[in-house]
C-alpha atoms as a PDB file:
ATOM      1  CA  UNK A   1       9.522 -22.858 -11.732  1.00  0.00           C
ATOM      2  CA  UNK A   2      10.291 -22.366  -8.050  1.00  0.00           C
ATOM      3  CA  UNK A   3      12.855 -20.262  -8.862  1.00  0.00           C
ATOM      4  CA  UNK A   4      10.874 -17.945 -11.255  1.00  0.00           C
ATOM      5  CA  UNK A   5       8.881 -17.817  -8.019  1.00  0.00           C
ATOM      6  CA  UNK A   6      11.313 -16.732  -5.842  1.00  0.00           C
ATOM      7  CA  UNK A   7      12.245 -14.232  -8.347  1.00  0.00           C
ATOM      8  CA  UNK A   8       8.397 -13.174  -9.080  1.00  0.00           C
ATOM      9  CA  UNK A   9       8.995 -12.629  -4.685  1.00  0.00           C
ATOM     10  CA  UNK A  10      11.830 -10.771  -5.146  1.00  0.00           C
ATOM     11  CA  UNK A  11      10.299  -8.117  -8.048  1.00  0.00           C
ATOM     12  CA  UNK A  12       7.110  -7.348  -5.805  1.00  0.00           C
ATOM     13  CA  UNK A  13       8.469  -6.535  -2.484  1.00  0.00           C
ATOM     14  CA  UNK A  14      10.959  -4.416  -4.616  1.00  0.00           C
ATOM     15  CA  UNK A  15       8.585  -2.925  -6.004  1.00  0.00           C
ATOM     16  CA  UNK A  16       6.458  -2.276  -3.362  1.00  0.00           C
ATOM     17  CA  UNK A  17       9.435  -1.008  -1.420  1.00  0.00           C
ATOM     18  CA  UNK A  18      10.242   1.559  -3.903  1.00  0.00           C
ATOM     19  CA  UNK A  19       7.300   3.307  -3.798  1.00  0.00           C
ATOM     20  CA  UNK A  20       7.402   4.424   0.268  1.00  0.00           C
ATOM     21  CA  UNK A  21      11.326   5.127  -0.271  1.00  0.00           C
ATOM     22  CA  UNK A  22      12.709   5.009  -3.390  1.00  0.00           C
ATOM     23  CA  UNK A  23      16.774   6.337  -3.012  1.00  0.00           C
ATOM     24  CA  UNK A  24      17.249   3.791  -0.285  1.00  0.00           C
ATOM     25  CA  UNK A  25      17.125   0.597  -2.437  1.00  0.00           C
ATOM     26  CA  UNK A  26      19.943  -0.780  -4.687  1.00  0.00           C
ATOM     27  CA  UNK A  27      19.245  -1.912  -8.300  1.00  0.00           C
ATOM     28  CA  UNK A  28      16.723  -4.899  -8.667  1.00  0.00           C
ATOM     29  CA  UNK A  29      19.358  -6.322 -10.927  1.00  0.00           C
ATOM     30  CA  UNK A  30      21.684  -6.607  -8.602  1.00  0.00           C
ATOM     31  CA  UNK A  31      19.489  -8.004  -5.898  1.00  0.00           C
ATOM     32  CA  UNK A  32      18.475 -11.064  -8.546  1.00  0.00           C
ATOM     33  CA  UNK A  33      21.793 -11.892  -9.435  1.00  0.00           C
ATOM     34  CA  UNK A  34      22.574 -12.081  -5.985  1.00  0.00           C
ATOM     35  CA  UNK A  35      19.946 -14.282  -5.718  1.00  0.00           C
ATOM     36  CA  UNK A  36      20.771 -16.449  -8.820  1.00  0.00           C
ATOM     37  CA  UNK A  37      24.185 -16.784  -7.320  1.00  0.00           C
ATOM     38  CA  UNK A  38      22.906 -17.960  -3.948  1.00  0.00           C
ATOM     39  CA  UNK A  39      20.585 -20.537  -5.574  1.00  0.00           C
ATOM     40  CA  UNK A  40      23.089 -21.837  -8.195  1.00  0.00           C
ATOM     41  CA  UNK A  41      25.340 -23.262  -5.181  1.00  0.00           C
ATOM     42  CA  UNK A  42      25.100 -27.026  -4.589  1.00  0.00           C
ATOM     43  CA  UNK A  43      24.015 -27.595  -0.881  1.00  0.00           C
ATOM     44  CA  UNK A  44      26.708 -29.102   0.817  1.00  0.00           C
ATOM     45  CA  UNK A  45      25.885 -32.466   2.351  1.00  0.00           C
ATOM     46  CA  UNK A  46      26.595 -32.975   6.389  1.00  0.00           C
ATOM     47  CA  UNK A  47      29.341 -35.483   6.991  1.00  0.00           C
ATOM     48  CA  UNK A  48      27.530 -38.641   8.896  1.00  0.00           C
ATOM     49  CA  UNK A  49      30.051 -40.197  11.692  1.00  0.00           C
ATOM     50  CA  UNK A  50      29.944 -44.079  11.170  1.00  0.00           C
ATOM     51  CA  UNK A  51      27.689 -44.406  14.338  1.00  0.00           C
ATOM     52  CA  UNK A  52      24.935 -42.116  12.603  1.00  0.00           C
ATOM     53  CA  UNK A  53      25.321 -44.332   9.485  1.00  0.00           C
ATOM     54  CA  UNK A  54      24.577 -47.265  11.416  1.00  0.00           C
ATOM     55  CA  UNK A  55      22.110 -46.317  13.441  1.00  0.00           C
ATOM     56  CA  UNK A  56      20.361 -45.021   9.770  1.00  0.00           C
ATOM     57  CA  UNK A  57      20.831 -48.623   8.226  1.00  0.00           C
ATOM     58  CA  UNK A  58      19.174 -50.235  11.422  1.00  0.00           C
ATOM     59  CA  UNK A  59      16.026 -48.037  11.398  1.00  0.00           C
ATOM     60  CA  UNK A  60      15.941 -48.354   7.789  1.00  0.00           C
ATOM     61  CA  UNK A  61      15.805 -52.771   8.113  1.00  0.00           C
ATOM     62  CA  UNK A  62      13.423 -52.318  10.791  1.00  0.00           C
ATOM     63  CA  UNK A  63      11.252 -50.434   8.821  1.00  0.00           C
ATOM     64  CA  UNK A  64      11.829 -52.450   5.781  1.00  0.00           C
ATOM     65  CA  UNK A  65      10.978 -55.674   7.849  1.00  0.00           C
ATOM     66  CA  UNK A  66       7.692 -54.273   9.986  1.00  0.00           C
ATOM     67  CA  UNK A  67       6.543 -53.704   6.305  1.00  0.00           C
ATOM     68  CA  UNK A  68       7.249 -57.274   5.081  1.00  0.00           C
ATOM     69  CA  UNK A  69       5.041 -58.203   7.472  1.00  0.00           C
END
């Protein structure tokens, strides 16, 4: 759904673009598939130094415990 969104986006300012100059703008094909192809890449994840990790794990048991409580 969210992408049908973006793509819903993508169709009206197109559209309304086209009317004010209409040989400026490449194909809306093209600018969708684009798109597609941005939004079809798996995020890549940040690397977490061993430090970061820790310092994750103890917020996470502090948490955990002040909610035990």
């Amino acid at each position: 759904m969210r992408q049908q969104q973006r793509r819903d986006m993508i169709t009206q300012a197109y559209m309304t673009a086209v009317w004010s100059r209409a040989n400026k703008l490449p194909k809306l094909e093209s600018i969708l598939a684009k798109q597609e192809q941005v939004t079809a890449q798996p995020r890549r994840k940040r690397e977490k130094t061993p430090e970061q990790m820790l310092e994750f794990a103890k917020m996470f048991q502090a948490n955990y415990e002040e909610n035990q409580k």
